[in-house]
Protein backbone atom coordinates (compact mmCIF):
# COMPACT_ATOMS: atom_id res chain seq x y z
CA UNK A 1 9.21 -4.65 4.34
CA UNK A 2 9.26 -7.82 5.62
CA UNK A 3 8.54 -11.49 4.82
CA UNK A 4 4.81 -12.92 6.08
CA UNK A 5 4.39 -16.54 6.48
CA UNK A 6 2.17 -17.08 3.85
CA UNK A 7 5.00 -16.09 1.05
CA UNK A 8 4.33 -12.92 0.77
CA UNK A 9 5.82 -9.57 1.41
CA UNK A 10 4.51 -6.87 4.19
CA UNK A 11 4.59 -3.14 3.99
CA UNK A 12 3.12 -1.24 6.80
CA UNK A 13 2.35 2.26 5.87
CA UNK A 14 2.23 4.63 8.81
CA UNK A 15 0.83 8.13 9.47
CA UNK A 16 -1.13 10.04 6.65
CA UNK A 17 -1.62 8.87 3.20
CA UNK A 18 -2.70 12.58 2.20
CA UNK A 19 -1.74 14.73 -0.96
CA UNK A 20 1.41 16.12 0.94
CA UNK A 21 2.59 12.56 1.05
CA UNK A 22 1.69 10.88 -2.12
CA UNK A 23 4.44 11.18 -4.35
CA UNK A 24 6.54 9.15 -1.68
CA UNK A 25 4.23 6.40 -1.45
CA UNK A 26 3.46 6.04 -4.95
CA UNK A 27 7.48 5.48 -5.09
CA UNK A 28 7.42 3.55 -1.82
CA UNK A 29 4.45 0.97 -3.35
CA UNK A 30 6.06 1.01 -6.46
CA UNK A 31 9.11 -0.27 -5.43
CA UNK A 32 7.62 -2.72 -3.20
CA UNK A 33 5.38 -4.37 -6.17
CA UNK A 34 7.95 -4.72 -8.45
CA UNK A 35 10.37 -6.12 -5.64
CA UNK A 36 7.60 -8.75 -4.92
CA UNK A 37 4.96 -11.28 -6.92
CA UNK A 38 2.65 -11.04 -3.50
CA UNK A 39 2.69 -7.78 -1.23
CA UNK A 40 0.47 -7.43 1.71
CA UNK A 41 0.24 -3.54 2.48
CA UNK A 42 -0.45 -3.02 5.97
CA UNK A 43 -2.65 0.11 6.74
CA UNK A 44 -3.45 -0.40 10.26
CA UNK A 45 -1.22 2.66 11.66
CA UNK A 46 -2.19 4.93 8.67
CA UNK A 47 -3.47 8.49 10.65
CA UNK A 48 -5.36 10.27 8.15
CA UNK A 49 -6.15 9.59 4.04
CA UNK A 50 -7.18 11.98 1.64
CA UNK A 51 -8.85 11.38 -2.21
CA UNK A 52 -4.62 11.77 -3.13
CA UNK A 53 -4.08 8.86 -0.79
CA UNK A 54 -7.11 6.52 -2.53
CA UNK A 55 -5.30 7.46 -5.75
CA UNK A 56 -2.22 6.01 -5.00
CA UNK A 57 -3.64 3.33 -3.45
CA UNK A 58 -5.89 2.31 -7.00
CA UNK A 59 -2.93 3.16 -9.25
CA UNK A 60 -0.91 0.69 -7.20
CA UNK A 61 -3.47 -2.05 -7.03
CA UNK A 62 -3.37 -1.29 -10.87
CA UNK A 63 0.23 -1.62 -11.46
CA UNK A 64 0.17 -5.00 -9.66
CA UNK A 65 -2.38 -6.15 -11.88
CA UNK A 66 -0.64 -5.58 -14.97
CA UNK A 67 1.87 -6.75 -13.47
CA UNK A 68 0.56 -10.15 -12.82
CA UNK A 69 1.36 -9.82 -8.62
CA UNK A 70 -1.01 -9.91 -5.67
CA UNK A 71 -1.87 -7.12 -3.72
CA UNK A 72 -3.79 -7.12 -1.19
CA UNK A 73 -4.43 -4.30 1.65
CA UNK A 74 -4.39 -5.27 5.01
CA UNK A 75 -5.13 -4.16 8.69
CA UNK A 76 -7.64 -1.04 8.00
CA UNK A 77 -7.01 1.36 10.64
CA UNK A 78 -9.92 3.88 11.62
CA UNK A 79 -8.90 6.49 9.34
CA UNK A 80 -8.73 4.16 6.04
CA UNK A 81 -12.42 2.71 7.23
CA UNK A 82 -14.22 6.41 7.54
């Protein structure tokens, strides 16, 4: 992770976001969201995602609500636009 000019937090997620991976990037976003009030989550080198993957990716934008913190998903590679 690392800081982004406008105040908030990056993440880049890299490779596939797939069923085989989930459980580690539900931790890995977890984390992240907790650790920060605004989190940019960079999907631009993100190789293949699955129904799992979208999952994770709602429960998280979830958690931040609740939460009160910004989420927002950034830098769609190919794979996260199909």
């Amino acid at each position: 992770m690392s800081p982004n000019p406008d105040s908030a937090v990056r993440l880049a997620l890299e490779g596939e976001m797939t069923i085989f991976q989930a459980a580690e990037i539900d931790e890995q976003l977890s984390k992240a969201i907790h650790d920060s009030e605004s989190l940019d989550v960079d999907l631009a080198s993100v190789t293949e995602l699955d129904t799992a993957g979208v999952q994770v990716m709602l429960v998280a934008q979830r958690e931040a609500r609740a939460l009160g913190h910004r989420l927002r998903w950034v830098g769609h590679s190919h794979a996260v636009l199909e």
